[in-house]
PDB file of N, CA and C in Angstrom:
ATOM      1  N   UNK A   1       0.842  -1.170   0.000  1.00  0.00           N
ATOM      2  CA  UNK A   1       0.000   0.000   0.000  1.00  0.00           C
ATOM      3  C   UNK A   1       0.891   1.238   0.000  1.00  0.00           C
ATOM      4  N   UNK A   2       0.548   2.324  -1.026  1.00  0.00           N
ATOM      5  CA  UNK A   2       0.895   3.063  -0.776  1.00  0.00           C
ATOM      6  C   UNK A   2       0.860   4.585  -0.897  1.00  0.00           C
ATOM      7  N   UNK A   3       1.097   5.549  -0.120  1.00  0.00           N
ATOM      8  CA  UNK A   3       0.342   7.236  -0.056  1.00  0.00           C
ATOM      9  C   UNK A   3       0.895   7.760  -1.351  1.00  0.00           C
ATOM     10  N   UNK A   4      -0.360   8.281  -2.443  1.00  0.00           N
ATOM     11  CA  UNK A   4       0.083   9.073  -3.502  1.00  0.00           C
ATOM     12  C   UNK A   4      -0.184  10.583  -2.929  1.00  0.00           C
ATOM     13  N   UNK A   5       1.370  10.958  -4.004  1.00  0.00           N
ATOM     14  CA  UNK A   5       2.200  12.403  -4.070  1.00  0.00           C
ATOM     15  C   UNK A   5       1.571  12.913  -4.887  1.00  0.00           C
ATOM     16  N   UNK A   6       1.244  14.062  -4.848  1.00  0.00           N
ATOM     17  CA  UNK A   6       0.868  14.799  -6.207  1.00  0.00           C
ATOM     18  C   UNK A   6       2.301  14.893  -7.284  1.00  0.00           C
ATOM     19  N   UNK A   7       1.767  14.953  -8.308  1.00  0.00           N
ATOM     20  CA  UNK A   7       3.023  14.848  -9.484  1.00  0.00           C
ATOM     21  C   UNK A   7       4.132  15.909  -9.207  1.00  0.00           C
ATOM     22  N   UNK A   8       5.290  15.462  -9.781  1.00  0.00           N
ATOM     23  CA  UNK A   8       6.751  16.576  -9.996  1.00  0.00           C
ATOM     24  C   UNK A   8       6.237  16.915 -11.458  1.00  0.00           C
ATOM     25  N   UNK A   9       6.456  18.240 -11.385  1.00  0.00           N
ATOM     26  CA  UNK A   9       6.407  19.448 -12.132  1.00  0.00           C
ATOM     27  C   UNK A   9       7.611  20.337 -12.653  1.00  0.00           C
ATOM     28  N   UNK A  10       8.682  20.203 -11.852  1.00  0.00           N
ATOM     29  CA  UNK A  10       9.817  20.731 -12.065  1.00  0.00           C
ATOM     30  C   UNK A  10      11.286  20.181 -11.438  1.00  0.00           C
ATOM     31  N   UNK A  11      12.116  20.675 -11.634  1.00  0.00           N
ATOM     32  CA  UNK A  11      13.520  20.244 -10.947  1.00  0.00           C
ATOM     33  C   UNK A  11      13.018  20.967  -9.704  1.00  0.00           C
ATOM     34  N   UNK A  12      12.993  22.210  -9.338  1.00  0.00           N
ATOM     35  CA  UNK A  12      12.932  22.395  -7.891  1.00  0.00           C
ATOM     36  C   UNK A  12      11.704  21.188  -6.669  1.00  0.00           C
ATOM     37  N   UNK A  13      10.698  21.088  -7.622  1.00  0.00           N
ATOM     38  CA  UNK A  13      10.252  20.378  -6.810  1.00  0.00           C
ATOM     39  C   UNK A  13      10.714  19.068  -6.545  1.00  0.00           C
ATOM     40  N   UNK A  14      11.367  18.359  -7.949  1.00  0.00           N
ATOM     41  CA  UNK A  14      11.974  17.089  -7.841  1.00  0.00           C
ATOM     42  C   UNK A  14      13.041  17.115  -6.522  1.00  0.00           C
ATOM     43  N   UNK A  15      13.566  18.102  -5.982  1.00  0.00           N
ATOM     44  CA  UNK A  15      14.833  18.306  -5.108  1.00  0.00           C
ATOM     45  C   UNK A  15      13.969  18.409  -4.091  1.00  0.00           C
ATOM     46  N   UNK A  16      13.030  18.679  -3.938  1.00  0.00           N
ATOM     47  CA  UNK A  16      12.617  18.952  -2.176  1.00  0.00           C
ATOM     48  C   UNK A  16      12.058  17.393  -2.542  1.00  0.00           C
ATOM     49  N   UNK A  17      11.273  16.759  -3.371  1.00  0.00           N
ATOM     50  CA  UNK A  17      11.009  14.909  -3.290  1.00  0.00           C
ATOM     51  C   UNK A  17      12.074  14.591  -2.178  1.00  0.00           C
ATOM     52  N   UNK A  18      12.976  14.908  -3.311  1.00  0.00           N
ATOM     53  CA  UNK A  18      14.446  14.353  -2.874  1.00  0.00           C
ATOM     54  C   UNK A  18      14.755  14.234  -1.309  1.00  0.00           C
ATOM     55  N   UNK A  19      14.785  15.601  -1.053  1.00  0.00           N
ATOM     56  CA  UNK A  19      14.898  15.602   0.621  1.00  0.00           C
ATOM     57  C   UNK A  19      13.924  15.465   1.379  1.00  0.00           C
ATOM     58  N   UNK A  20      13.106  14.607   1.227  1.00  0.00           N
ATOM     59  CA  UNK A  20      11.603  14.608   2.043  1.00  0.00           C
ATOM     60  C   UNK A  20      11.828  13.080   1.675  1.00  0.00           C
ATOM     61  N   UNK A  21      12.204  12.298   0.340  1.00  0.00           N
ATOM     62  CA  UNK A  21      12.610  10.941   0.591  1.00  0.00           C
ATOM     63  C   UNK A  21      13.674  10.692   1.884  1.00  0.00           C
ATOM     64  N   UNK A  22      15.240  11.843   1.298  1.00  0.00           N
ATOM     65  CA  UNK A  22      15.986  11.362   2.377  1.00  0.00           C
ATOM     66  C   UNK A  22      15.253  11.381   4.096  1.00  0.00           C
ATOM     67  N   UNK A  23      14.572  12.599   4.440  1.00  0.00           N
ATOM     68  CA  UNK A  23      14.017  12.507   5.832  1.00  0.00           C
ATOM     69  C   UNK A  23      13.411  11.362   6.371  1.00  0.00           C
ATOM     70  N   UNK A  24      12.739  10.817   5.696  1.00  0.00           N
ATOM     71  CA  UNK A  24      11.846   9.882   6.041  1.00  0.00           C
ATOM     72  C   UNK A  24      12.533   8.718   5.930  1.00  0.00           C
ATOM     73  N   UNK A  25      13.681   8.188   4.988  1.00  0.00           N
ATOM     74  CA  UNK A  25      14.835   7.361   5.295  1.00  0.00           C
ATOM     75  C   UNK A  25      14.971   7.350   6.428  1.00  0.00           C
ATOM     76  N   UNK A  26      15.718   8.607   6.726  1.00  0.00           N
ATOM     77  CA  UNK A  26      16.421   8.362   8.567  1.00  0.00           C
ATOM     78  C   UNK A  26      14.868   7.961   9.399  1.00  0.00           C
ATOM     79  N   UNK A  27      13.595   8.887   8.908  1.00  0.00           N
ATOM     80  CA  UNK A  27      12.512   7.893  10.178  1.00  0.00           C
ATOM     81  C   UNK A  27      12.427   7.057  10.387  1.00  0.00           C
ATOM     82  N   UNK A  28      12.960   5.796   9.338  1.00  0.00           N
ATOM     83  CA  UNK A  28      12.350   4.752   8.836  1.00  0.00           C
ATOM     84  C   UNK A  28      13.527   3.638   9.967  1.00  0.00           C
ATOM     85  N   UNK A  29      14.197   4.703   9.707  1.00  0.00           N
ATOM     86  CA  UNK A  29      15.858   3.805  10.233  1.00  0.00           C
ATOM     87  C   UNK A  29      15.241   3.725  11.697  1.00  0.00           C
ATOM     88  N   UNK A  30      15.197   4.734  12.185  1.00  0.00           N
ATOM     89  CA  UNK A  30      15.079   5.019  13.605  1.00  0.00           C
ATOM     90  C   UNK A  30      13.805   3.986  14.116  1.00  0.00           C
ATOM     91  N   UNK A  31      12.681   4.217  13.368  1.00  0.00           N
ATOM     92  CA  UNK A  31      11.704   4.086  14.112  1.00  0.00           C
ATOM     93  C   UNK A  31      11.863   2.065  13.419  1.00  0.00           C
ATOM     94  N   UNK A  32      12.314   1.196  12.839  1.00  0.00           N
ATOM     95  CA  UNK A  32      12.820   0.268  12.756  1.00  0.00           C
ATOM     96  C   UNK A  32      13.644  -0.163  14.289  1.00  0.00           C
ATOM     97  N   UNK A  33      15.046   0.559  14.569  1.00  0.00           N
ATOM     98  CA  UNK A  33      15.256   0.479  15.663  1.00  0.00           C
ATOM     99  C   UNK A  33      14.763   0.322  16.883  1.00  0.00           C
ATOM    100  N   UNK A  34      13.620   1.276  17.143  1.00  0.00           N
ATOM    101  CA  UNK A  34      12.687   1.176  18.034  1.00  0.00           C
ATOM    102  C   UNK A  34      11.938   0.175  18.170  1.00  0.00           C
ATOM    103  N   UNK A  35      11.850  -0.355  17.289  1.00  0.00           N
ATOM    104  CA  UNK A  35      10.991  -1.467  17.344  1.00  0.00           C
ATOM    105  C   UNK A  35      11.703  -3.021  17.163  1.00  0.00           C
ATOM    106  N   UNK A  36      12.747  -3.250  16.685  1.00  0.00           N
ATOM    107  CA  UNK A  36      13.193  -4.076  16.946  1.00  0.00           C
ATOM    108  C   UNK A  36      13.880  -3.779  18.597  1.00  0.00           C
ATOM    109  N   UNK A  37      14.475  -3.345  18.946  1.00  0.00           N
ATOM    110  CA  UNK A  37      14.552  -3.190  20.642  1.00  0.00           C
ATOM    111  C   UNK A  37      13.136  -3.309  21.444  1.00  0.00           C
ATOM    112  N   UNK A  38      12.079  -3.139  20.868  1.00  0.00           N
ATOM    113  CA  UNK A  38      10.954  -3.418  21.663  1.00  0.00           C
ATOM    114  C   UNK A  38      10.255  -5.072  21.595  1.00  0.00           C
ATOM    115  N   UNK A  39      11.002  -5.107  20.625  1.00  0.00           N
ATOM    116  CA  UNK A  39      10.522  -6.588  19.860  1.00  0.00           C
ATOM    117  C   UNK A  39      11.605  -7.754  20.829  1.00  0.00           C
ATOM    118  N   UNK A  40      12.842  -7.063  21.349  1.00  0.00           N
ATOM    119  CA  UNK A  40      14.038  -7.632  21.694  1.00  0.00           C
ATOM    120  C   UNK A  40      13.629  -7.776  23.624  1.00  0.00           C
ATOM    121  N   UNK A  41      13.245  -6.991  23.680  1.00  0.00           N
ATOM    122  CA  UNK A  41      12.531  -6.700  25.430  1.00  0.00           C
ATOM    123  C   UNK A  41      11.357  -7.192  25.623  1.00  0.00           C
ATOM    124  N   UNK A  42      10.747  -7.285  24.392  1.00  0.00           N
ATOM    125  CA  UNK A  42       9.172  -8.492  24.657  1.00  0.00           C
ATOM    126  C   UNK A  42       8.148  -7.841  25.279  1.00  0.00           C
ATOM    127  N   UNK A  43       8.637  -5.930  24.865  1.00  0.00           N
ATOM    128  CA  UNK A  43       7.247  -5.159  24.710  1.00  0.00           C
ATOM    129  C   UNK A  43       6.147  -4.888  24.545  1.00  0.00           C
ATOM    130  N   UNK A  44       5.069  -6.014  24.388  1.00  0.00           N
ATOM    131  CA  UNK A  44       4.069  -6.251  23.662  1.00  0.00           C
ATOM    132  C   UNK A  44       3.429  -5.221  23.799  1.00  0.00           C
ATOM    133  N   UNK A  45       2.647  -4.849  24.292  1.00  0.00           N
ATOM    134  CA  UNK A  45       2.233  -3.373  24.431  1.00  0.00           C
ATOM    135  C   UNK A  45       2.129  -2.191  23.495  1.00  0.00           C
ATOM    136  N   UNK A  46       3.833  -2.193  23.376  1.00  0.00           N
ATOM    137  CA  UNK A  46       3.817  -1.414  21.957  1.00  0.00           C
ATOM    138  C   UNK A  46       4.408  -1.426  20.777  1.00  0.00           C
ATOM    139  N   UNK A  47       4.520  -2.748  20.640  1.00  0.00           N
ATOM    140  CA  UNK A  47       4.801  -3.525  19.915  1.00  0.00           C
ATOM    141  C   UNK A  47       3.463  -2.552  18.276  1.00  0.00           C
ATOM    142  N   UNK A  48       2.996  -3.774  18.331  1.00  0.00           N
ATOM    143  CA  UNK A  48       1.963  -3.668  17.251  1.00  0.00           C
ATOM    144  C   UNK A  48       1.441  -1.827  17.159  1.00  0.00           C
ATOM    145  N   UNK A  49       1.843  -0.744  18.217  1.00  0.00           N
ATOM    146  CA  UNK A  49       1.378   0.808  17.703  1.00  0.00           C
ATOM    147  C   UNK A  49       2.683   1.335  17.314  1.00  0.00           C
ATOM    148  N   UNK A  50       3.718   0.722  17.220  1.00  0.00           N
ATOM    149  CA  UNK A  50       5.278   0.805  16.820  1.00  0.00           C
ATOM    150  C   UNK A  50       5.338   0.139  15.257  1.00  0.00           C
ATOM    151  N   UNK A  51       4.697  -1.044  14.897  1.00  0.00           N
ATOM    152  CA  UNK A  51       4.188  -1.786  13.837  1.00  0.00           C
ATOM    153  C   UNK A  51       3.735  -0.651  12.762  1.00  0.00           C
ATOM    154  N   UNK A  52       2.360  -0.185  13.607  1.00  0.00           N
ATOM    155  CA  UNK A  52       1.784   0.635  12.451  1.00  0.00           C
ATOM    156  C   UNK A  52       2.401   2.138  12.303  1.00  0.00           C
ATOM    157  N   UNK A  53       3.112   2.661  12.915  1.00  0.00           N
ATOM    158  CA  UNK A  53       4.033   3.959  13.043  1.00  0.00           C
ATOM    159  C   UNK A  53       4.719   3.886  11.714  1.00  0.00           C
ATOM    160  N   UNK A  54       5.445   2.429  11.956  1.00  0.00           N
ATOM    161  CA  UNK A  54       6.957   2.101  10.872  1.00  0.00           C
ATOM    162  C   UNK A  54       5.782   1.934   9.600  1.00  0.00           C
ATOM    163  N   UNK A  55       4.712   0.958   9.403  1.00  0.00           N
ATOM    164  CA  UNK A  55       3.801   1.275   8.198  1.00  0.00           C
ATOM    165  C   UNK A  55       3.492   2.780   7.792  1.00  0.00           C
ATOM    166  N   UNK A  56       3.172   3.502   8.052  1.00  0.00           N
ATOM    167  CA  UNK A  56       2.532   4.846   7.938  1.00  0.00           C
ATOM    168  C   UNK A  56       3.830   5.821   7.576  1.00  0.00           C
ATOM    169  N   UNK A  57       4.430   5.241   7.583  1.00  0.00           N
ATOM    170  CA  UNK A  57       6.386   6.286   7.262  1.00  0.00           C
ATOM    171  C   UNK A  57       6.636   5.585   6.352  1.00  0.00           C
ATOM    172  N   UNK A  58       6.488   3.901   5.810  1.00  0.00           N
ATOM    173  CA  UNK A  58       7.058   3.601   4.791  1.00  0.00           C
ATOM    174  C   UNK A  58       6.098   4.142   3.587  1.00  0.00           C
ATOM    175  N   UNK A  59       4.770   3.794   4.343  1.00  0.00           N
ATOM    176  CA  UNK A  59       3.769   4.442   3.112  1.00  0.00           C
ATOM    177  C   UNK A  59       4.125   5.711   2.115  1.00  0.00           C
ATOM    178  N   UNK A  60       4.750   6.786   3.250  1.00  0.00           N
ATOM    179  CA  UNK A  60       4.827   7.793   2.754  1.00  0.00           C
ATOM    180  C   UNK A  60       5.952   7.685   1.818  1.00  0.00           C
ATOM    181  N   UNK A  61       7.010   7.159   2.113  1.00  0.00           N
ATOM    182  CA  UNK A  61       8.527   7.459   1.343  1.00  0.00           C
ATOM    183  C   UNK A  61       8.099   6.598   0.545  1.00  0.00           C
ATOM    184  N   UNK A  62       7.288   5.353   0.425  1.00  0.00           N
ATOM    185  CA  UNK A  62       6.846   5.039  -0.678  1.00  0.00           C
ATOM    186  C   UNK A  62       6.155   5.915  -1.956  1.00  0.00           C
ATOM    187  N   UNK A  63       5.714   6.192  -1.740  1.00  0.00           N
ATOM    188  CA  UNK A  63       4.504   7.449  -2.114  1.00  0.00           C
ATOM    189  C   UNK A  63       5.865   8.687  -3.042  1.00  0.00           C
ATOM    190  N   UNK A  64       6.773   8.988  -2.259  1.00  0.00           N
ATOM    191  CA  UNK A  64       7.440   9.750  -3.119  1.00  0.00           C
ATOM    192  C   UNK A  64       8.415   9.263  -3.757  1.00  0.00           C
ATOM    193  N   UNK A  65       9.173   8.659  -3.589  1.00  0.00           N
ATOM    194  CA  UNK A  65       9.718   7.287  -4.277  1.00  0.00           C
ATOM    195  C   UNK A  65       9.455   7.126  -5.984  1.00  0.00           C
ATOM    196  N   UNK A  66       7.753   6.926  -5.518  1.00  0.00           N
ATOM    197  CA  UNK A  66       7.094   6.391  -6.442  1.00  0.00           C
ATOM    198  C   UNK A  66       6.660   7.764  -7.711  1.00  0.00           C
ATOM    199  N   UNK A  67       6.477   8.993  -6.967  1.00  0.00           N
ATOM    200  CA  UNK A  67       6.629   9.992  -7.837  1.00  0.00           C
ATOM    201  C   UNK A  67       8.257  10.574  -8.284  1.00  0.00           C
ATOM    202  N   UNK A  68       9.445  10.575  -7.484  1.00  0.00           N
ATOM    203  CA  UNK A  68      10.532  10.668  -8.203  1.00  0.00           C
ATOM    204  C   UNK A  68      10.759   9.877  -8.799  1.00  0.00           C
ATOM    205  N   UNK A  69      10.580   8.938  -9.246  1.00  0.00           N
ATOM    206  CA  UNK A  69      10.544   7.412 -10.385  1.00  0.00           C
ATOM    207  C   UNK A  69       9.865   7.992 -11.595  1.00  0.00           C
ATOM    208  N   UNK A  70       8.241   8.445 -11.197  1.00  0.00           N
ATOM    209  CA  UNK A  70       7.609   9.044 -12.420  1.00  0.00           C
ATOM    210  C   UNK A  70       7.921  10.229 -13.148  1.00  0.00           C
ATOM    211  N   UNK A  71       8.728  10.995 -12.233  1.00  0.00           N
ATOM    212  CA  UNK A  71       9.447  12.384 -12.466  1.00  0.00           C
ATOM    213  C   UNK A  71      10.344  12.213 -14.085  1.00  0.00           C
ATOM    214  N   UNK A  72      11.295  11.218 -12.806  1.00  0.00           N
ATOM    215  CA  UNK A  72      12.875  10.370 -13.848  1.00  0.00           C
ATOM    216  C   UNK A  72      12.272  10.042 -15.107  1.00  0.00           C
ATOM    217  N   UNK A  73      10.907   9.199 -15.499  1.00  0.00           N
ATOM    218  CA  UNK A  73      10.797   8.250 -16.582  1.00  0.00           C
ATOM    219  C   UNK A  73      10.141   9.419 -17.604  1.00  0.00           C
ATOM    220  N   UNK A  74       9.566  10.607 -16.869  1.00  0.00           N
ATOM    221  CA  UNK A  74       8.982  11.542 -17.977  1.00  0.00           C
ATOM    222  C   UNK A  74       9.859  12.168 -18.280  1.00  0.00           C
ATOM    223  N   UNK A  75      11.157  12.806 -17.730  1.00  0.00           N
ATOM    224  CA  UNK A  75      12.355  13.138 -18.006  1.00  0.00           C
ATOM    225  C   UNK A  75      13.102  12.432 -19.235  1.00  0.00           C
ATOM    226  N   UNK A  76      13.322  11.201 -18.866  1.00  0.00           N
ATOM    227  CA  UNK A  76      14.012  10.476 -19.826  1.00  0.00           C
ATOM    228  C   UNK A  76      13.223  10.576 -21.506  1.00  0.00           C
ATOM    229  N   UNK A  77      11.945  10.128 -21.377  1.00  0.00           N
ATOM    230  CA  UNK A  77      11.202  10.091 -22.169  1.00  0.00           C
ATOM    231  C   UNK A  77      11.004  11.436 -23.226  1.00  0.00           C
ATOM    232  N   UNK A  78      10.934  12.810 -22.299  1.00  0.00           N
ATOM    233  CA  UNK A  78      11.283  14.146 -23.081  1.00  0.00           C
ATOM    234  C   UNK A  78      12.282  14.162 -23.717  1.00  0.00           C
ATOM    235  N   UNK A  79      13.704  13.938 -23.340  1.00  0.00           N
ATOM    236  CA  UNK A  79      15.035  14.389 -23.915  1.00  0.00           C
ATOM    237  C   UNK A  79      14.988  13.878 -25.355  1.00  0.00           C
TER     238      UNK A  79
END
């Protein structure tokens, strides 16, 4: 599953994609961490609202991912 971006329109916007992919990288890292250490301590509790946290962040960097991909292929396709 995953959250759609409204389309890239330009290089400037393709560059903020860019850094709004990288941000959500490092969330992804972190909040992974968190949860495998909770997973490691036998947290149950918050386990599964740690589950859907790390879903709802991949969604997103999915989501732009998936529009800097569409950005790249209309790019290529113009030149």
């Amino acid at each position: 599953m995953r959250d759609t971006q409204p389309p890239i329109t330009n290089d400037e916007e393709y560059r903020g994609y860019q850094a709004g992919r990288d941000k959500l990288t490092k969330l992804v890292e972190e909040r992974e961490a968190r949860l495998i250490a909770a997973l490691a301590r036998g947290d149950n509790k918050r386990i599964e609202a740690m589950r859907f946290d790390l879903f709802q962040v991949l969604r997103d960097r999915q989501g732009i991912i998936d529009a800097l991909r569409a950005y790249e292929q209309h790019q290529l396709q113009s030149a």
